[in-house]
PDBML (XML) file of the C-alpha atoms, coordinates in Angstrom:
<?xml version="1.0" encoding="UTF-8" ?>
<PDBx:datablock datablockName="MODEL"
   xmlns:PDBx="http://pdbml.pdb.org/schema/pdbx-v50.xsd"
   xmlns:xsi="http://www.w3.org/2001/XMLSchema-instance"
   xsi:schemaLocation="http://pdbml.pdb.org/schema/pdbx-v50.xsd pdbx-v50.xsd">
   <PDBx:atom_siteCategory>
      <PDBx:atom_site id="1">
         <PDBx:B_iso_or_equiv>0.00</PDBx:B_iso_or_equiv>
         <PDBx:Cartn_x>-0.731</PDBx:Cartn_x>
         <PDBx:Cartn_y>-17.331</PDBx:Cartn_y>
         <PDBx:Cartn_z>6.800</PDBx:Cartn_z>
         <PDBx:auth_asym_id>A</PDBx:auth_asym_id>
         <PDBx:auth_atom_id>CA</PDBx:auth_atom_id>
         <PDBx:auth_comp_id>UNK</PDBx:auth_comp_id>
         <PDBx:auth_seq_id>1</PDBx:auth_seq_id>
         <PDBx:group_PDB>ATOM</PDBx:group_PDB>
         <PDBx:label_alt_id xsi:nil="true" />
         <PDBx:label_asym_id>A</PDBx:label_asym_id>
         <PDBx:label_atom_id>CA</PDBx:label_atom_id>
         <PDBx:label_comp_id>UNK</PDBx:label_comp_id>
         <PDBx:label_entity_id>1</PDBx:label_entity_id>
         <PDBx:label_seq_id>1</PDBx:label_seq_id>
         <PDBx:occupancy>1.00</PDBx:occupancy>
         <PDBx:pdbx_PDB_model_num>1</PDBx:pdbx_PDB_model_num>
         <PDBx:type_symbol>C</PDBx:type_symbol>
      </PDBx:atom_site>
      <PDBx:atom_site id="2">
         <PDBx:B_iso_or_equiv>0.00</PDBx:B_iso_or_equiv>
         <PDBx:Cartn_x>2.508</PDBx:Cartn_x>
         <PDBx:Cartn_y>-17.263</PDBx:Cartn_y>
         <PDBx:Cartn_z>9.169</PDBx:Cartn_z>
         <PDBx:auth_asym_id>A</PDBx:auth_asym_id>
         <PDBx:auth_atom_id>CA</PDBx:auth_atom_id>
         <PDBx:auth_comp_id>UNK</PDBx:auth_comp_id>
         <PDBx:auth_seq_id>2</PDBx:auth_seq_id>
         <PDBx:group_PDB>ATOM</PDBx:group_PDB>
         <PDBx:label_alt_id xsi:nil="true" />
         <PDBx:label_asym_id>A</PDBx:label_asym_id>
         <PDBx:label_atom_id>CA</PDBx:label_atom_id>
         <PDBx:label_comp_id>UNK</PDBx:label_comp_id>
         <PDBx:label_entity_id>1</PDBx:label_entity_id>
         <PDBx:label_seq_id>2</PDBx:label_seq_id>
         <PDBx:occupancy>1.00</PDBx:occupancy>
         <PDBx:pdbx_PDB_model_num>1</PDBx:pdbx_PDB_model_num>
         <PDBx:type_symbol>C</PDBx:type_symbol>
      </PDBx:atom_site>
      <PDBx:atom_site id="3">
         <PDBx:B_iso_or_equiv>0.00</PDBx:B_iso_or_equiv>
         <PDBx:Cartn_x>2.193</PDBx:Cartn_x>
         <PDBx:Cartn_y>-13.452</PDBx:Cartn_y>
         <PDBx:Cartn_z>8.134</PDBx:Cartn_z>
         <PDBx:auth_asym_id>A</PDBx:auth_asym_id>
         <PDBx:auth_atom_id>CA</PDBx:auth_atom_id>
         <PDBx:auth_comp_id>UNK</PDBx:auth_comp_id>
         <PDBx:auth_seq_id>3</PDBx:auth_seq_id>
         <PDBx:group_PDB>ATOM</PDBx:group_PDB>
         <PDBx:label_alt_id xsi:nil="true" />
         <PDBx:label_asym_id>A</PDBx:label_asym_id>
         <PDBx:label_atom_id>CA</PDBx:label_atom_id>
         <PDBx:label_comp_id>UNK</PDBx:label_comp_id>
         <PDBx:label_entity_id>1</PDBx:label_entity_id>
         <PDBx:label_seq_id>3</PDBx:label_seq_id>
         <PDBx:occupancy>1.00</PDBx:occupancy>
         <PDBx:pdbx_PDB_model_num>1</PDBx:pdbx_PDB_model_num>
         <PDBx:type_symbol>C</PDBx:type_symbol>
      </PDBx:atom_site>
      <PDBx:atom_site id="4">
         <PDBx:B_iso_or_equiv>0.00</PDBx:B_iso_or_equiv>
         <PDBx:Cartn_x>-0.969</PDBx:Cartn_x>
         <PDBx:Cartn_y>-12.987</PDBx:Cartn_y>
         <PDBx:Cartn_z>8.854</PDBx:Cartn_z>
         <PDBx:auth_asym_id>A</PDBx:auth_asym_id>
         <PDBx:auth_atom_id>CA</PDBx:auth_atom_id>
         <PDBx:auth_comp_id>UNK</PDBx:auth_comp_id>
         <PDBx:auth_seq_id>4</PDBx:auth_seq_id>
         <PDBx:group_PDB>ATOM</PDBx:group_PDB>
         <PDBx:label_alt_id xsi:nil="true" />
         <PDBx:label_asym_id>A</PDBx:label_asym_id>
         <PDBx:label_atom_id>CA</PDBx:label_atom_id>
         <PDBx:label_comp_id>UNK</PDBx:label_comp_id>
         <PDBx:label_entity_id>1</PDBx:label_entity_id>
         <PDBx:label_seq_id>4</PDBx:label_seq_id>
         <PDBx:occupancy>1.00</PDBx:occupancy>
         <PDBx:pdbx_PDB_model_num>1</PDBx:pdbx_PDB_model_num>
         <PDBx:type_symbol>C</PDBx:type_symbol>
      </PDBx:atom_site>
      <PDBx:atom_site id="5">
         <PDBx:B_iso_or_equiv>0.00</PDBx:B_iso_or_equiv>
         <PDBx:Cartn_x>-0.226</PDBx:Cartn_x>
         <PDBx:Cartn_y>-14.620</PDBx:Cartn_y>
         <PDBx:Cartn_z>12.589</PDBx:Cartn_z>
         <PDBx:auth_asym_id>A</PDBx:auth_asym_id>
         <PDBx:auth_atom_id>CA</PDBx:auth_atom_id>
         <PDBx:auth_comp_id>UNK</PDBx:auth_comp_id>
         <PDBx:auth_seq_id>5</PDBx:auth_seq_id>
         <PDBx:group_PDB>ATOM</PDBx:group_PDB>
         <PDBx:label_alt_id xsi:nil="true" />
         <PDBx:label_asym_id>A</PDBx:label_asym_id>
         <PDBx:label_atom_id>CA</PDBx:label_atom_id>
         <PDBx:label_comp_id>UNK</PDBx:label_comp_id>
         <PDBx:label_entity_id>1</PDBx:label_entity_id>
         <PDBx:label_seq_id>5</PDBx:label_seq_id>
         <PDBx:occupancy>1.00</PDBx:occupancy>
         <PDBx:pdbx_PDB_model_num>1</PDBx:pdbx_PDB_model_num>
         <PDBx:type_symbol>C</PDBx:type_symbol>
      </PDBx:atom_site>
      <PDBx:atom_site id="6">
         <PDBx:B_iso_or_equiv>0.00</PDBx:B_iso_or_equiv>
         <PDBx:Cartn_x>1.985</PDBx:Cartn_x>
         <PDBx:Cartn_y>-12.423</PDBx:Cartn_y>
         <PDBx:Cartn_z>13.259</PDBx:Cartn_z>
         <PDBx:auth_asym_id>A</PDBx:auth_asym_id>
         <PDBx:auth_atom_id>CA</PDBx:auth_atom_id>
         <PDBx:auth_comp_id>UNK</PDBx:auth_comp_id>
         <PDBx:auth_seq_id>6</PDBx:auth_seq_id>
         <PDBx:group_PDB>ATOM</PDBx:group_PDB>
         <PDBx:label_alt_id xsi:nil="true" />
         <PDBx:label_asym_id>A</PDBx:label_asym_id>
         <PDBx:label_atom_id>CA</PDBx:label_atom_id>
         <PDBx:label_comp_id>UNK</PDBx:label_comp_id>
         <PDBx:label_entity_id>1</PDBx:label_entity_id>
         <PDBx:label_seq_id>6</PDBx:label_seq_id>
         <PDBx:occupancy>1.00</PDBx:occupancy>
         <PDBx:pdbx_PDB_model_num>1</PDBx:pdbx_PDB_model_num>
         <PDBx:type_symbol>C</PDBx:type_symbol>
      </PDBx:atom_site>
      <PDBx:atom_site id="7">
         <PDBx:B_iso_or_equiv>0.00</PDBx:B_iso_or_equiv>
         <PDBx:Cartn_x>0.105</PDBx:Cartn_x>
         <PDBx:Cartn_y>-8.737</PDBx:Cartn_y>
         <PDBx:Cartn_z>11.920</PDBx:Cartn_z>
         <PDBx:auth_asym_id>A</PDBx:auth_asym_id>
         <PDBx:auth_atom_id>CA</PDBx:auth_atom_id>
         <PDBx:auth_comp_id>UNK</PDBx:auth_comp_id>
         <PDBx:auth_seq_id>7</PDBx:auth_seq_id>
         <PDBx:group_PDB>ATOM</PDBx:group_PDB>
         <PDBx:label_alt_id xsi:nil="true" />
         <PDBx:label_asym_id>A</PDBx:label_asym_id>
         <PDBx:label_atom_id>CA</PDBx:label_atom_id>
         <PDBx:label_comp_id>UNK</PDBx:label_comp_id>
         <PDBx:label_entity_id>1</PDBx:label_entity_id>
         <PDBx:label_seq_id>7</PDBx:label_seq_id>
         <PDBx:occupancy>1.00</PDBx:occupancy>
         <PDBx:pdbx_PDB_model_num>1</PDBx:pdbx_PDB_model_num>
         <PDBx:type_symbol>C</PDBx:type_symbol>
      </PDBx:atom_site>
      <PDBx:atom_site id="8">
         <PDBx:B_iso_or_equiv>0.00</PDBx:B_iso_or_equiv>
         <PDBx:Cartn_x>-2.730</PDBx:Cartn_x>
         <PDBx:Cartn_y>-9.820</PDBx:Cartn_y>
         <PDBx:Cartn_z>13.816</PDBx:Cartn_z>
         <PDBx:auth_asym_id>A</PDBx:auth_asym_id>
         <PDBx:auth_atom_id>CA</PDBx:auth_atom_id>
         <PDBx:auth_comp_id>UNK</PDBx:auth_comp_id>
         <PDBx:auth_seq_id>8</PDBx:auth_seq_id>
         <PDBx:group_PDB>ATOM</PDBx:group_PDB>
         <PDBx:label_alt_id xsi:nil="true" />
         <PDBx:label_asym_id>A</PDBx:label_asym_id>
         <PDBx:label_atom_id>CA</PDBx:label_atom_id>
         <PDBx:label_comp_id>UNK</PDBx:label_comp_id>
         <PDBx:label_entity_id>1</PDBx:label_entity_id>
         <PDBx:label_seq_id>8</PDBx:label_seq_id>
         <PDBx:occupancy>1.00</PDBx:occupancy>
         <PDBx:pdbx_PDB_model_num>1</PDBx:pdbx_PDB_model_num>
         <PDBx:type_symbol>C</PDBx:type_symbol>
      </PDBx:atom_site>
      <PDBx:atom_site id="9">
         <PDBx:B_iso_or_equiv>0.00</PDBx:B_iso_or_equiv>
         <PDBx:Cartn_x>-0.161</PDBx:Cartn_x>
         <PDBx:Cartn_y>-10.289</PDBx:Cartn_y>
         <PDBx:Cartn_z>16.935</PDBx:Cartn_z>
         <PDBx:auth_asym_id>A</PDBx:auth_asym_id>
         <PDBx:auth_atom_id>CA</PDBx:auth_atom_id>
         <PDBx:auth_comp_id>UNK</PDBx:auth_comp_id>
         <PDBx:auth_seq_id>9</PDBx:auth_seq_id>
         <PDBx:group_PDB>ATOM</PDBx:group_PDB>
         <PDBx:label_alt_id xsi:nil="true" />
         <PDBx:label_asym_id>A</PDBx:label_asym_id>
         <PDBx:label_atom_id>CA</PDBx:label_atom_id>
         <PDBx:label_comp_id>UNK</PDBx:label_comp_id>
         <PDBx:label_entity_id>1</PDBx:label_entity_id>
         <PDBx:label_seq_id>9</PDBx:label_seq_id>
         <PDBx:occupancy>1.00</PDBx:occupancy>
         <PDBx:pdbx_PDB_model_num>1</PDBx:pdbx_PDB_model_num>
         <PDBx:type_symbol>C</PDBx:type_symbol>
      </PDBx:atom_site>
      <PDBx:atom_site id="10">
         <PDBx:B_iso_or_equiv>0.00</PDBx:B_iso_or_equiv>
         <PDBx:Cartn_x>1.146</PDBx:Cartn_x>
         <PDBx:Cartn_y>-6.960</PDBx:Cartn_y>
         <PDBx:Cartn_z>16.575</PDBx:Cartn_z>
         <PDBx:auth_asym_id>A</PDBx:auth_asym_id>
         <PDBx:auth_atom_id>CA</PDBx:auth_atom_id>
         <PDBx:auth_comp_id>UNK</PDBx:auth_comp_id>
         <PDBx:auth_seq_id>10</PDBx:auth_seq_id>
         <PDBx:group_PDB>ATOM</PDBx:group_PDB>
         <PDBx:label_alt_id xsi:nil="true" />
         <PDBx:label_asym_id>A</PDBx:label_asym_id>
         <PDBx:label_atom_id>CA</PDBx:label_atom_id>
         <PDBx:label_comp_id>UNK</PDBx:label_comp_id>
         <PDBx:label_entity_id>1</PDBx:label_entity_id>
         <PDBx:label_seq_id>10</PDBx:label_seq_id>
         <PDBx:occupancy>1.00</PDBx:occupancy>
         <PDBx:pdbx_PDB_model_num>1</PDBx:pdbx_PDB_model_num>
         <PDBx:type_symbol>C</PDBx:type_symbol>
      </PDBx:atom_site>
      <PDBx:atom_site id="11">
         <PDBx:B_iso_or_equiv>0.00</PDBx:B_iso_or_equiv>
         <PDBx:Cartn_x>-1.875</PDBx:Cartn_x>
         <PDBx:Cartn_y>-5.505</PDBx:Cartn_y>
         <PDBx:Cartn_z>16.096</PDBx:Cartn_z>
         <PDBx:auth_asym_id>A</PDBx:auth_asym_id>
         <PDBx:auth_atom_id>CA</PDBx:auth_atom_id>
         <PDBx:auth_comp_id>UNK</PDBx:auth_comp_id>
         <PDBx:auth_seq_id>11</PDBx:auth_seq_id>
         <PDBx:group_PDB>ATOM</PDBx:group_PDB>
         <PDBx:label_alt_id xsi:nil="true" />
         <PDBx:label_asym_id>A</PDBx:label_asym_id>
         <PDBx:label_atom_id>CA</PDBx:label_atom_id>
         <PDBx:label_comp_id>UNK</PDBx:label_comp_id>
         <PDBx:label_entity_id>1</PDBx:label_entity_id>
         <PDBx:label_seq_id>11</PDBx:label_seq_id>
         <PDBx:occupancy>1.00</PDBx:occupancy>
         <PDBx:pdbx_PDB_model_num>1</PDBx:pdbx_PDB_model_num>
         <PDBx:type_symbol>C</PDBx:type_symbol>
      </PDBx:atom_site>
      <PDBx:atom_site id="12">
         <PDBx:B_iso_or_equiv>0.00</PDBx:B_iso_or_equiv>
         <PDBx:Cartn_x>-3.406</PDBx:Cartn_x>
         <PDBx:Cartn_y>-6.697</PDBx:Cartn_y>
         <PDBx:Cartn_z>19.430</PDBx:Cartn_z>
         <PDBx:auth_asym_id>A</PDBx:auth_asym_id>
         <PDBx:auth_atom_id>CA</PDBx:auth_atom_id>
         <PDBx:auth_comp_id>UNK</PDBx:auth_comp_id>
         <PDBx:auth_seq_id>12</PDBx:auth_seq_id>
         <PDBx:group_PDB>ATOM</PDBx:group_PDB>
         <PDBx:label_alt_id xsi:nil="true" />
         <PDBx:label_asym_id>A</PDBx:label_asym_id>
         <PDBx:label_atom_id>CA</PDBx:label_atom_id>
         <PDBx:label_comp_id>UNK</PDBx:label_comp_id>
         <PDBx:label_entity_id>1</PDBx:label_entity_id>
         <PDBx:label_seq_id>12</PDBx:label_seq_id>
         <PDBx:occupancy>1.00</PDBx:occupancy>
         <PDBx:pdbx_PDB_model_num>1</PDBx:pdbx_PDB_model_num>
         <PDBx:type_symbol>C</PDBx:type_symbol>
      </PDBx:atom_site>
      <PDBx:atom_site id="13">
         <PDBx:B_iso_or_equiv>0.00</PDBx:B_iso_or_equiv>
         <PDBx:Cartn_x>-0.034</PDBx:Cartn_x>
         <PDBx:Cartn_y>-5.286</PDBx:Cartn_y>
         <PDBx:Cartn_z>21.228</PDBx:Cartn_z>
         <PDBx:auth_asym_id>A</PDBx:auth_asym_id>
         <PDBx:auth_atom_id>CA</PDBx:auth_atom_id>
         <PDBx:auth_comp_id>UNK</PDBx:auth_comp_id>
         <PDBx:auth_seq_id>13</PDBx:auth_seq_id>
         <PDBx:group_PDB>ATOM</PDBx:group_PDB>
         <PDBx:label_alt_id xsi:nil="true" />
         <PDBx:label_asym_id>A</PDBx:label_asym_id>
         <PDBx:label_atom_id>CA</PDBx:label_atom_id>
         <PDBx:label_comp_id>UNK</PDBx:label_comp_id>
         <PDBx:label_entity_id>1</PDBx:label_entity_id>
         <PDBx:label_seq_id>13</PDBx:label_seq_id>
         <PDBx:occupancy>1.00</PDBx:occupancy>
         <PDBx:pdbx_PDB_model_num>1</PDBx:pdbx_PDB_model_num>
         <PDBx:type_symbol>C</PDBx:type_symbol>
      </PDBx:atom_site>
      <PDBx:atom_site id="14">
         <PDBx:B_iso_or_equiv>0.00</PDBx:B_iso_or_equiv>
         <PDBx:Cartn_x>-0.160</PDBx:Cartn_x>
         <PDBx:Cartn_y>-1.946</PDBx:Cartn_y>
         <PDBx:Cartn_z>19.316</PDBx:Cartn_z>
         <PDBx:auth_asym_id>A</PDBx:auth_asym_id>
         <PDBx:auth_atom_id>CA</PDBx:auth_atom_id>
         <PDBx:auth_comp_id>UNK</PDBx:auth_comp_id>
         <PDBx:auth_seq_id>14</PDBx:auth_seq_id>
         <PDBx:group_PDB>ATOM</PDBx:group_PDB>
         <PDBx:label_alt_id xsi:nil="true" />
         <PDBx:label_asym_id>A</PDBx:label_asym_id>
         <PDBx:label_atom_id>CA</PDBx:label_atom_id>
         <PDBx:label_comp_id>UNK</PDBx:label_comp_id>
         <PDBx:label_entity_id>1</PDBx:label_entity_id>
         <PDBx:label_seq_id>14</PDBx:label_seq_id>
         <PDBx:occupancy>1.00</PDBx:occupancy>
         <PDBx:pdbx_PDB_model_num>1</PDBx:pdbx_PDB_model_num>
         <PDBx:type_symbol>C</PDBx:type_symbol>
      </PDBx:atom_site>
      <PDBx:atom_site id="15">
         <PDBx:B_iso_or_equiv>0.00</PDBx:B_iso_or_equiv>
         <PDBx:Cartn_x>-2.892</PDBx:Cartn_x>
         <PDBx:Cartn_y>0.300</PDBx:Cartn_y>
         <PDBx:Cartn_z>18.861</PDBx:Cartn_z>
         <PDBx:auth_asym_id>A</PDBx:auth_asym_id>
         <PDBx:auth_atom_id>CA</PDBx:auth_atom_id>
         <PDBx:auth_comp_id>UNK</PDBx:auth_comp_id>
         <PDBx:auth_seq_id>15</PDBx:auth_seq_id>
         <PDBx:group_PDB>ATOM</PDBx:group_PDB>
         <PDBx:label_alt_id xsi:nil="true" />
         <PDBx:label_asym_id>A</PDBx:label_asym_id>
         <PDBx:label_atom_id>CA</PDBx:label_atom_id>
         <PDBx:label_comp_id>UNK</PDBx:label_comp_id>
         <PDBx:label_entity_id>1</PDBx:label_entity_id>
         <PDBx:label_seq_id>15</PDBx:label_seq_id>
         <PDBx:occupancy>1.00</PDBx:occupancy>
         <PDBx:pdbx_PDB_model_num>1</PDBx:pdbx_PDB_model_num>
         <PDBx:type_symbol>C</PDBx:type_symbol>
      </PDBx:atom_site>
      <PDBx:atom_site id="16">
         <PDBx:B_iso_or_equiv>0.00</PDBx:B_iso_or_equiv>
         <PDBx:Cartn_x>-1.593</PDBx:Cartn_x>
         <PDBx:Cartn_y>2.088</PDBx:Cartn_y>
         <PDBx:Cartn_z>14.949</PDBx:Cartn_z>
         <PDBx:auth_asym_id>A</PDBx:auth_asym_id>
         <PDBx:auth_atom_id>CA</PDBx:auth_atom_id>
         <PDBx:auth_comp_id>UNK</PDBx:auth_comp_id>
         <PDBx:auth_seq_id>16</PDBx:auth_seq_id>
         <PDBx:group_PDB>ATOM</PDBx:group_PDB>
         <PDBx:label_alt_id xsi:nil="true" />
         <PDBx:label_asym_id>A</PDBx:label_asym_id>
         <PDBx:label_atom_id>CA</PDBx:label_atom_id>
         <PDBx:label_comp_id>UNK</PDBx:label_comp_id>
         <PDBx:label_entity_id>1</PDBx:label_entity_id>
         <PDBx:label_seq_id>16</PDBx:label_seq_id>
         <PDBx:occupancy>1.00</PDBx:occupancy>
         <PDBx:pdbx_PDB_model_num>1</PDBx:pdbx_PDB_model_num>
         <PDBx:type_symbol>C</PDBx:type_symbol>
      </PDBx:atom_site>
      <PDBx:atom_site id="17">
         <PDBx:B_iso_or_equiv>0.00</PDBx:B_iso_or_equiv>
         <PDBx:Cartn_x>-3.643</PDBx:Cartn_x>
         <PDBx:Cartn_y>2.938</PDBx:Cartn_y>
         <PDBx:Cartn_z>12.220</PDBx:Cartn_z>
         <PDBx:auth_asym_id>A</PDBx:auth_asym_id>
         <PDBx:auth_atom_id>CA</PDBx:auth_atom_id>
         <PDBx:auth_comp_id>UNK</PDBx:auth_comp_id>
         <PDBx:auth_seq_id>17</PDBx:auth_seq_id>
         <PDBx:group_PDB>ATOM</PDBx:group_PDB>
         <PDBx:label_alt_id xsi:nil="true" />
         <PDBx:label_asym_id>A</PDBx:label_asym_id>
         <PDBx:label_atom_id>CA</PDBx:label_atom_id>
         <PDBx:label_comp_id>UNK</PDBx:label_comp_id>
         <PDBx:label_entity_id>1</PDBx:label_entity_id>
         <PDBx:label_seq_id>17</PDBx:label_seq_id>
         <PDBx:occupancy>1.00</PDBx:occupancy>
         <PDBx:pdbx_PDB_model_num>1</PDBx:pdbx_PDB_model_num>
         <PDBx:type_symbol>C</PDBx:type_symbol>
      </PDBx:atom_site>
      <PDBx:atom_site id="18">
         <PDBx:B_iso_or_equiv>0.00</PDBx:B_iso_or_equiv>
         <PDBx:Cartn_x>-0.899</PDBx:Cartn_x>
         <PDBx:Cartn_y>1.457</PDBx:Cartn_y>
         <PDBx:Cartn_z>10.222</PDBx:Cartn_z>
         <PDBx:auth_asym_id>A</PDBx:auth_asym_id>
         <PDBx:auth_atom_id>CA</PDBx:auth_atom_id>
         <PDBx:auth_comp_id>UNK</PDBx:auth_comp_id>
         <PDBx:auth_seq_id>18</PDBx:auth_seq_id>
         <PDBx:group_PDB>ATOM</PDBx:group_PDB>
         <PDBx:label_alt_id xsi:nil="true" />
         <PDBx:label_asym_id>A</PDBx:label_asym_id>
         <PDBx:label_atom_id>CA</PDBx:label_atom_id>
         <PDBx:label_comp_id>UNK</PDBx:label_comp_id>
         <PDBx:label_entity_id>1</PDBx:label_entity_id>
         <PDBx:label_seq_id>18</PDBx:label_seq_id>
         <PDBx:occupancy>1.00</PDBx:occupancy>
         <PDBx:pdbx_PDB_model_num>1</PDBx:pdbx_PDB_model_num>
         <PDBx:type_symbol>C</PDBx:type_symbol>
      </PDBx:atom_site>
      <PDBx:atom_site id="19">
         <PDBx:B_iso_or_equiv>0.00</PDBx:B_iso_or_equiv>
         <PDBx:Cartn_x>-1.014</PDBx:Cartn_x>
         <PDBx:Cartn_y>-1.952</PDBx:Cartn_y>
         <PDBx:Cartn_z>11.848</PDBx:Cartn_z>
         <PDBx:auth_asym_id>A</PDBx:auth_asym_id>
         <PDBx:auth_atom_id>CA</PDBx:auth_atom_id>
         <PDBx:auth_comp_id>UNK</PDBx:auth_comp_id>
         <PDBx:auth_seq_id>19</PDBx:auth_seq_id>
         <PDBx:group_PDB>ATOM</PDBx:group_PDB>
         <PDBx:label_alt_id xsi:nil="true" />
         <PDBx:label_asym_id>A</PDBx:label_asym_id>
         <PDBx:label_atom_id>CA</PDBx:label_atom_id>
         <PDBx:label_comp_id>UNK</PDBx:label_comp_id>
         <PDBx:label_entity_id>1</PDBx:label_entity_id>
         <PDBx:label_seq_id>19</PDBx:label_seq_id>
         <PDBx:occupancy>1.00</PDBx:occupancy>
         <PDBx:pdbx_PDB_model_num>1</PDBx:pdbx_PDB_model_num>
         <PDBx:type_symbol>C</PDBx:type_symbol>
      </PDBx:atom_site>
      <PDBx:atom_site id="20">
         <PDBx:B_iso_or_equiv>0.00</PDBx:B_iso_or_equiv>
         <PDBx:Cartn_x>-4.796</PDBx:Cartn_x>
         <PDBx:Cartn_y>-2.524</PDBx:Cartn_y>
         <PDBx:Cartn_z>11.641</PDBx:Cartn_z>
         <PDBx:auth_asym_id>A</PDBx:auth_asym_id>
         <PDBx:auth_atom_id>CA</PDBx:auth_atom_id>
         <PDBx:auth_comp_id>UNK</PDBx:auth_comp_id>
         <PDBx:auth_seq_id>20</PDBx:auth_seq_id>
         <PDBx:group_PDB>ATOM</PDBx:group_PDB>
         <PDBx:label_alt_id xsi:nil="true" />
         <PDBx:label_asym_id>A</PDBx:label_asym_id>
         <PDBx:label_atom_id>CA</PDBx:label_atom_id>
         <PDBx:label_comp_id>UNK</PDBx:label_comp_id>
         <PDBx:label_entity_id>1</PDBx:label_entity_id>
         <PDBx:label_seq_id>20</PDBx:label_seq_id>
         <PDBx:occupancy>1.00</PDBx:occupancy>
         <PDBx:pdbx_PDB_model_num>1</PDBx:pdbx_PDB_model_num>
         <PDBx:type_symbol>C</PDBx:type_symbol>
      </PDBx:atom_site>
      <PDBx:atom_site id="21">
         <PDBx:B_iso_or_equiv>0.00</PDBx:B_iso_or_equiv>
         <PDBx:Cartn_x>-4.088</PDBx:Cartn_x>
         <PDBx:Cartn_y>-1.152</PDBx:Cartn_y>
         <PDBx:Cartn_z>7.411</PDBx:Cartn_z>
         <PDBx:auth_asym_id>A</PDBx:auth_asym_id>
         <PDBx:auth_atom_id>CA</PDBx:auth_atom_id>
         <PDBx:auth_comp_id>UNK</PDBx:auth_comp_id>
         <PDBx:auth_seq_id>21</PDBx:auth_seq_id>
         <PDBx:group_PDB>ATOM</PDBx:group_PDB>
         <PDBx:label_alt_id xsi:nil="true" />
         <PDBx:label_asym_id>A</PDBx:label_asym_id>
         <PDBx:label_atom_id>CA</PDBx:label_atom_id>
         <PDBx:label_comp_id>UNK</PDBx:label_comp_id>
         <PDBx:label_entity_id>1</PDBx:label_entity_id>
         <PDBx:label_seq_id>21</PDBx:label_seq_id>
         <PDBx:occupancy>1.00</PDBx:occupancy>
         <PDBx:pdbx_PDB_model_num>1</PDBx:pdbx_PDB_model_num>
         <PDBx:type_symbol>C</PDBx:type_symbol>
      </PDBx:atom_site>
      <PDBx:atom_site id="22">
         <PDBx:B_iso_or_equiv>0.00</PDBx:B_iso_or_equiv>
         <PDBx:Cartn_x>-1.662</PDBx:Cartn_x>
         <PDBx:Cartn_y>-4.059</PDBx:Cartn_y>
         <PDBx:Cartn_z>7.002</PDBx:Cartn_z>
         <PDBx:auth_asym_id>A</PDBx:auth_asym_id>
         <PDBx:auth_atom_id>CA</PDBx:auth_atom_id>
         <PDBx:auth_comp_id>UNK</PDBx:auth_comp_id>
         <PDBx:auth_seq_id>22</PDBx:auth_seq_id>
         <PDBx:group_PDB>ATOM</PDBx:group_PDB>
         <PDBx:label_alt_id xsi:nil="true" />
         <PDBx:label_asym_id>A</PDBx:label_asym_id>
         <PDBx:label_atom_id>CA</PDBx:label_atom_id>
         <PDBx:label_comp_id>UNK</PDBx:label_comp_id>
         <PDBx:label_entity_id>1</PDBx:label_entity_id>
         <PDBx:label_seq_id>22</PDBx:label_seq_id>
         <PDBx:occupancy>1.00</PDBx:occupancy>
         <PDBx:pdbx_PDB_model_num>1</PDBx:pdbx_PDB_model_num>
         <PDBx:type_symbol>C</PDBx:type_symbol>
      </PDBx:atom_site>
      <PDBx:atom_site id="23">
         <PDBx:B_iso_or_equiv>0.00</PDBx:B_iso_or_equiv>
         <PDBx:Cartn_x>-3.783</PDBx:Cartn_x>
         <PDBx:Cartn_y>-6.764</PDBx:Cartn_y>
         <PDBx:Cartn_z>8.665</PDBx:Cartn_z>
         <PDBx:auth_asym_id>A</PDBx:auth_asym_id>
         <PDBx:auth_atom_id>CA</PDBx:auth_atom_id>
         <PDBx:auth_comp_id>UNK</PDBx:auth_comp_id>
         <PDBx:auth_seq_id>23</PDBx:auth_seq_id>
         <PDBx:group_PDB>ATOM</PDBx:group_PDB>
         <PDBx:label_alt_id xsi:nil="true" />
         <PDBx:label_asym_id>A</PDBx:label_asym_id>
         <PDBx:label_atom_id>CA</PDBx:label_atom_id>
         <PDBx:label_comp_id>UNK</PDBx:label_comp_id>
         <PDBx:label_entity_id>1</PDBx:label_entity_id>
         <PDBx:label_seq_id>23</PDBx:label_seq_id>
         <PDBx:occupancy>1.00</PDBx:occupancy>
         <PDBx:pdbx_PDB_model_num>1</PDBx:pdbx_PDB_model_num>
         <PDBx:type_symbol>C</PDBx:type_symbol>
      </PDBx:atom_site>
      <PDBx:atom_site id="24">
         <PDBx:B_iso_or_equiv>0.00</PDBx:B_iso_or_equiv>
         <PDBx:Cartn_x>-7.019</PDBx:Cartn_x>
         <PDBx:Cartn_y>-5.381</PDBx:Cartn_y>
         <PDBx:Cartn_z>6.335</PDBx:Cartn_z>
         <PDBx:auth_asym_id>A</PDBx:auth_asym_id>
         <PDBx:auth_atom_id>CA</PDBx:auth_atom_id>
         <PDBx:auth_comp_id>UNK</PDBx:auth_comp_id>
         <PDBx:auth_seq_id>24</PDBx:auth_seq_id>
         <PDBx:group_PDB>ATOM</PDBx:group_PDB>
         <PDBx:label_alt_id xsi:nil="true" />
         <PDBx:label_asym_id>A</PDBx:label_asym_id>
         <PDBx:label_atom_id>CA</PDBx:label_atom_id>
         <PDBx:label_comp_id>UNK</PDBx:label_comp_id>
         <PDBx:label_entity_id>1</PDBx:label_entity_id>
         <PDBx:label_seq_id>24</PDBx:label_seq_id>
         <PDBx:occupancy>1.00</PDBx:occupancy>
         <PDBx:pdbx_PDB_model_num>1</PDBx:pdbx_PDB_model_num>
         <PDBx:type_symbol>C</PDBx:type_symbol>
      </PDBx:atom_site>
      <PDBx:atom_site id="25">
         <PDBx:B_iso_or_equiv>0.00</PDBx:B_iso_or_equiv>
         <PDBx:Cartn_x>-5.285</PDBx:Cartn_x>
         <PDBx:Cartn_y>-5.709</PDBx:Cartn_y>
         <PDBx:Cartn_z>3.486</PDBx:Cartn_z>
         <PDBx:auth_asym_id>A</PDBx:auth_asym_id>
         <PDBx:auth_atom_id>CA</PDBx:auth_atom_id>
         <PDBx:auth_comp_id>UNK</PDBx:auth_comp_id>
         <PDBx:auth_seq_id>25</PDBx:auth_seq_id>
         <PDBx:group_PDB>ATOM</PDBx:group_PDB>
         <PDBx:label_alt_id xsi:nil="true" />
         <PDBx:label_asym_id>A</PDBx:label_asym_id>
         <PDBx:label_atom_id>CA</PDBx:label_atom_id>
         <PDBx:label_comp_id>UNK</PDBx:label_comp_id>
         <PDBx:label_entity_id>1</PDBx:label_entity_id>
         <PDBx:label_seq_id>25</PDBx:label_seq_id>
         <PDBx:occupancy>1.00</PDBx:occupancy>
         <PDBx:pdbx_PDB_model_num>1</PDBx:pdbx_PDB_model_num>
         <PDBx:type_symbol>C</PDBx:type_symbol>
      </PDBx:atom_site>
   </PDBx:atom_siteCategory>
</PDBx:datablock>
């Protein structure tokens, strides 16, 4: 969960395809 907190944090401050990969998975 604490990981999933922070993905979706980085993910709102950085627009990567990446990012928004990790937090779907």
């Amino acid at each position: 969960a604490e990981a999933i907190r922070l993905t979706r944090q980085l993910a709102a401050a950085i627009d990567h395809p990446e990012v928004a990969g990790l937090l779907a998975l």
